[in-house]
C-alpha atoms as a PDB file:
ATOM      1  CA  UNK A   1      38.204   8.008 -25.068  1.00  0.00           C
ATOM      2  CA  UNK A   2      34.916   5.790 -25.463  1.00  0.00           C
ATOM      3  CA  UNK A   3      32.862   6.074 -28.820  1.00  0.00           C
ATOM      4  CA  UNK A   4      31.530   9.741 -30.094  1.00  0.00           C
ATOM      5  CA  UNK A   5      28.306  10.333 -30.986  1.00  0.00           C
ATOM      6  CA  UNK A   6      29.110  10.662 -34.647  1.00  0.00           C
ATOM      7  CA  UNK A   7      30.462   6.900 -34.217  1.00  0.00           C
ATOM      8  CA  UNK A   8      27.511   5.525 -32.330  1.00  0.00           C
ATOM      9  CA  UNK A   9      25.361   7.515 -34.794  1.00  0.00           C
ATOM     10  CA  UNK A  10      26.818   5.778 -37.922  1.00  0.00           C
ATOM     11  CA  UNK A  11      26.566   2.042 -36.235  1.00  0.00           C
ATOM     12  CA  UNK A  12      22.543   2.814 -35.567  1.00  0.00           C
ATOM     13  CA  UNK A  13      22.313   3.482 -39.747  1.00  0.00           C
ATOM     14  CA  UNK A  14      24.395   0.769 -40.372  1.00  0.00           C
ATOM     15  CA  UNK A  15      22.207  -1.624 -38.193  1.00  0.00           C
ATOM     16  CA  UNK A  16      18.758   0.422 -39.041  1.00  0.00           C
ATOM     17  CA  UNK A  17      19.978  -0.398 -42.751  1.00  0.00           C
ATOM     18  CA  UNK A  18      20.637  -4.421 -42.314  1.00  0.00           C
ATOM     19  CA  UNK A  19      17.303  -4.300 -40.322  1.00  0.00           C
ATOM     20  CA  UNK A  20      15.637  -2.902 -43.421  1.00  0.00           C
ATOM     21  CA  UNK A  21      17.028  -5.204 -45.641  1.00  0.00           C
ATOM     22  CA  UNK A  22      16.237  -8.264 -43.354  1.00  0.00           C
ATOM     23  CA  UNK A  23      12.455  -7.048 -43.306  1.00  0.00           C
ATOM     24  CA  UNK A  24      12.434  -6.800 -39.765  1.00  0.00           C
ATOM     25  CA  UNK A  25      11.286  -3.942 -37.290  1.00  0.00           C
ATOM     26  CA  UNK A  26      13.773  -3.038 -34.094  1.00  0.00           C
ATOM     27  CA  UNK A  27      15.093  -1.344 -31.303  1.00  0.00           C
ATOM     28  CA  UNK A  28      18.997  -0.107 -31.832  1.00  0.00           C
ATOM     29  CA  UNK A  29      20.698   0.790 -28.707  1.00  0.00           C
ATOM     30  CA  UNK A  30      24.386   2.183 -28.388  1.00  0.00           C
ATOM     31  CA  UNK A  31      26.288   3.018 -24.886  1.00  0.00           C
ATOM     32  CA  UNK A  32      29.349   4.695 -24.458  1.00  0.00           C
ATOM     33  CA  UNK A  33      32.171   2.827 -22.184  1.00  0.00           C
ATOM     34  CA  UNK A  34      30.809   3.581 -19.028  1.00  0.00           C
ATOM     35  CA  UNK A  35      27.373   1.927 -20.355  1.00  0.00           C
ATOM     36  CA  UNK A  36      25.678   5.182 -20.900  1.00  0.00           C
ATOM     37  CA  UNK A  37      23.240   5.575 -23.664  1.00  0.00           C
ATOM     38  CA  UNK A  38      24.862   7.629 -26.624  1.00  0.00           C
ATOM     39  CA  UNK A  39      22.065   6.449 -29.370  1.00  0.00           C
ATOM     40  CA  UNK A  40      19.305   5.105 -29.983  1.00  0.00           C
ATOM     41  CA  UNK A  41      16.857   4.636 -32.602  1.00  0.00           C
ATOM     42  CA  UNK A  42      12.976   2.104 -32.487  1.00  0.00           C
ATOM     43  CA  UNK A  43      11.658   1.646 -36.382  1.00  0.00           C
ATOM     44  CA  UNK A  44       8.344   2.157 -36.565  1.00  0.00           C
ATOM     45  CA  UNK A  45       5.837  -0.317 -34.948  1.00  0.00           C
ATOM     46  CA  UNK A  46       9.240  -2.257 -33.423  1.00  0.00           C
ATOM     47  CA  UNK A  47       7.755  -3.960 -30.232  1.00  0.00           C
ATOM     48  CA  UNK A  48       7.859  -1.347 -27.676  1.00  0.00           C
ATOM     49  CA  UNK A  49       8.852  -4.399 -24.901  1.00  0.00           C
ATOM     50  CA  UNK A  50      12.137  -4.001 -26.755  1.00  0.00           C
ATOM     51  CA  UNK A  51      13.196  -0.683 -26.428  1.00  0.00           C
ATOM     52  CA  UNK A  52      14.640  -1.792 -22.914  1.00  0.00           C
ATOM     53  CA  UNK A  53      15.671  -5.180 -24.131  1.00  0.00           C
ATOM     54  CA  UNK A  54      18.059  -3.291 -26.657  1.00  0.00           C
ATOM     55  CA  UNK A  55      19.255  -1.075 -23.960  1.00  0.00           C
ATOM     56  CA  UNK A  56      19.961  -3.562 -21.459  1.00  0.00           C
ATOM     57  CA  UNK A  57      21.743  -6.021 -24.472  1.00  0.00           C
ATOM     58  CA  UNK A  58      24.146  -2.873 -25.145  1.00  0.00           C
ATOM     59  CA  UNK A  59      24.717  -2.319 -21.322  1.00  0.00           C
ATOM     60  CA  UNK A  60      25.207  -6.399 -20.679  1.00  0.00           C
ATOM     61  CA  UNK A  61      27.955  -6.631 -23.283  1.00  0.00           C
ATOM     62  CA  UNK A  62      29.706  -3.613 -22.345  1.00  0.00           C
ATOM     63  CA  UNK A  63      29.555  -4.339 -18.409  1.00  0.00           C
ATOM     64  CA  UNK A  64      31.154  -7.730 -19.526  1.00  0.00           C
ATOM     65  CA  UNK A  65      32.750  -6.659 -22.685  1.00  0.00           C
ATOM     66  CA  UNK A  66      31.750  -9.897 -24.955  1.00  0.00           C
ATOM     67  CA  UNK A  67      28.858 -10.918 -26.395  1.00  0.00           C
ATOM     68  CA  UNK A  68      25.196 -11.547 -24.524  1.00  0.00           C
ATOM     69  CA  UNK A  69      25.270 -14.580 -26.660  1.00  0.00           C
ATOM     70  CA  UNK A  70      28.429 -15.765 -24.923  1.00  0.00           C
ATOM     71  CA  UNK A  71      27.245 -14.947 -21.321  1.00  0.00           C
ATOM     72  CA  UNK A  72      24.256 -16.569 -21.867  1.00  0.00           C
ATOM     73  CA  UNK A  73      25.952 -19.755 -22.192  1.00  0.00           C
ATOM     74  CA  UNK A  74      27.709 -19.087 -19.208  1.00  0.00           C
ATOM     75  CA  UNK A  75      24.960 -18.204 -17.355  1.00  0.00           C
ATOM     76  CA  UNK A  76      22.608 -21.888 -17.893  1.00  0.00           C
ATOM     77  CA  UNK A  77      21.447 -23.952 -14.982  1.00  0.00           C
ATOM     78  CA  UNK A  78      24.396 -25.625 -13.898  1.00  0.00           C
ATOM     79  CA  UNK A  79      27.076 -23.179 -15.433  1.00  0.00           C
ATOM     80  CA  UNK A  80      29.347 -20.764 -13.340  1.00  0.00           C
ATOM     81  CA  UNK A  81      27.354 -17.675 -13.518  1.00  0.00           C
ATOM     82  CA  UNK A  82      23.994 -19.072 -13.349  1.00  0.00           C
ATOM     83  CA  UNK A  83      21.535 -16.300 -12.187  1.00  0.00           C
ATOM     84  CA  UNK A  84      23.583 -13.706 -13.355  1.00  0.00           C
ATOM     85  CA  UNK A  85      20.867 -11.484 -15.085  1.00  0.00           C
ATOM     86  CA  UNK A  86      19.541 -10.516 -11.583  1.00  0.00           C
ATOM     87  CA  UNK A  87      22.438  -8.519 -10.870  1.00  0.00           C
ATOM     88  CA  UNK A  88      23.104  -4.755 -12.328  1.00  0.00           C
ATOM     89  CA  UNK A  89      19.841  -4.210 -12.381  1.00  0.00           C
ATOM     90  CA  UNK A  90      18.709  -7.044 -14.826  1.00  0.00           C
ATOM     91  CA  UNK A  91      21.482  -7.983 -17.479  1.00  0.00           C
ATOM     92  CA  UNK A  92      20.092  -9.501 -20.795  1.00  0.00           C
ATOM     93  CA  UNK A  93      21.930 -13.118 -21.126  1.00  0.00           C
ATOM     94  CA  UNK A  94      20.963 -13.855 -25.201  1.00  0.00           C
ATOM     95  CA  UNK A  95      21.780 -13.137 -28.354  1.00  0.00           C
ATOM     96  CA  UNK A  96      21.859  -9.351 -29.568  1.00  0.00           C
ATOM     97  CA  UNK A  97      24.460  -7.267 -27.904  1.00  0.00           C
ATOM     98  CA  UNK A  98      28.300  -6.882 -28.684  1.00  0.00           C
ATOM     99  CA  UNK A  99      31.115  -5.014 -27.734  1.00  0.00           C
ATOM    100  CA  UNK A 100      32.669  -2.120 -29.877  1.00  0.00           C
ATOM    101  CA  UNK A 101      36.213  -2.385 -30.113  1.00  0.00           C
ATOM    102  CA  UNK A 102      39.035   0.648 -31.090  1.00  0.00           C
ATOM    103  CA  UNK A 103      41.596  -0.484 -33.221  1.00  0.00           C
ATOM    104  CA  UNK A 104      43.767  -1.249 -30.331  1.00  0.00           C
ATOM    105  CA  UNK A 105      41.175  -3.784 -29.007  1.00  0.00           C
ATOM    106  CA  UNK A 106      40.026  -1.534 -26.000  1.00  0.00           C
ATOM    107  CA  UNK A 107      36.236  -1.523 -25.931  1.00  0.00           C
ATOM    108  CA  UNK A 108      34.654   1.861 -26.223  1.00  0.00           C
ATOM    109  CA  UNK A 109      31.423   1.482 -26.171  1.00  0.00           C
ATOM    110  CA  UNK A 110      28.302  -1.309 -27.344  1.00  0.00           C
ATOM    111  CA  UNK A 111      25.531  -1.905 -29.121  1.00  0.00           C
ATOM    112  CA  UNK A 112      22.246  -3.827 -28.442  1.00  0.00           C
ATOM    113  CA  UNK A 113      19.427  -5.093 -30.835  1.00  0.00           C
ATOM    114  CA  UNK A 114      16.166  -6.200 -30.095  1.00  0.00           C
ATOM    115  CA  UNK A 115      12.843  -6.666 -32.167  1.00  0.00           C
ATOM    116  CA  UNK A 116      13.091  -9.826 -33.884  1.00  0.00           C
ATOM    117  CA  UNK A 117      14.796 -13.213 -33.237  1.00  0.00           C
ATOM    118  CA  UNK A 118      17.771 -13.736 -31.528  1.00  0.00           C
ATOM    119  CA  UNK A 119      19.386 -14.815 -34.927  1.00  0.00           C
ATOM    120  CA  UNK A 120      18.303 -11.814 -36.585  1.00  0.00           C
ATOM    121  CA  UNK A 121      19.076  -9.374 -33.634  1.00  0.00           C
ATOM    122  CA  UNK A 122      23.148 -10.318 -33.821  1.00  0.00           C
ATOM    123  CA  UNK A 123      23.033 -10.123 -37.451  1.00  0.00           C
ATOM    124  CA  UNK A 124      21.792  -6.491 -36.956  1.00  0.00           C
ATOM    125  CA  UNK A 125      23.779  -5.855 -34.248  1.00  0.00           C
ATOM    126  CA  UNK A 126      26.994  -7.369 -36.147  1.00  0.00           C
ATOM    127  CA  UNK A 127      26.252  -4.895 -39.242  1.00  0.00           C
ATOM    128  CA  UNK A 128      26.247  -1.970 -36.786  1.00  0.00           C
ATOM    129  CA  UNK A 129      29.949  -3.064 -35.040  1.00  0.00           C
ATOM    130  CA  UNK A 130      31.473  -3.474 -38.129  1.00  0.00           C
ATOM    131  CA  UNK A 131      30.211  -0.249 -39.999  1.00  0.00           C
ATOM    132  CA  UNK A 132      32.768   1.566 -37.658  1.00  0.00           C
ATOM    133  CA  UNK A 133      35.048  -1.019 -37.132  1.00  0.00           C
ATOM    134  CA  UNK A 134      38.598  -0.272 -35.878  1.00  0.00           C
ATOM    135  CA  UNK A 135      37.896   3.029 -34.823  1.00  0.00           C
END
């Protein structure tokens, strides 16, 4: 069973709500565990180039199940999987999109974050993964 909609639902406040207290305006993306969108939610006057960033950050860490972050390092001139965000239809290879883990460790679904710096876009995405923690 991947996430519910109730569960995607109540990372998007959880995120929406760390975005509000950061100050910052963004895009909040979750997919299910076949990397279908389940929620989503852009604050007003978030960048509208980032609705598909989000979306694509969710979809990159759950077609990989770790962290864009983490594939981005991977993916560097030089690295293993350089070029890597050309394939699946464009991956997103930075900061901003995580897996969500059940409490067995089997990843059910994702989220991805987009709207303000890569810093701030884990932070938000992090407060959205562990508002429903452990499923």
């Amino acid at each position: 069973m991947g996430i519910t909609l109730e569960q995607a639902q109540t990372a998007i406040q959880a995120a929406h709500q760390k975005a509000l207290d950061m100050g910052v305006k963004m895009n909040i993306a979750v997919v299910d565990a076949g990397a279908n969108l389940t929620a989503f939610v852009r604050m007003d006057d978030a960048w509208l180039g980032s609705v598909d960033i989000a979306i694509r950050k969710a979809k990159t860490a759950r077609f990989f199940d770790m962290p864009t972050g983490d594939l981005g390092k991977a993916s560097q001139p030089g690295g293993s999987l350089y070029n890597i965000e050309h394939s699946n239809g464009g991956l997103i290879t930075f900061p901003g999109g995580l897996p969500i883990k059940d409490s067995t460790g089997r990843v059910v679904g994702a989220i991805g974050v987009s709207g303000s710096t890569v810093e701030d876009d884990y932070a938000v995405a992090q407060a959205g993964v562990e508002a429903i923690s452990g499923l």
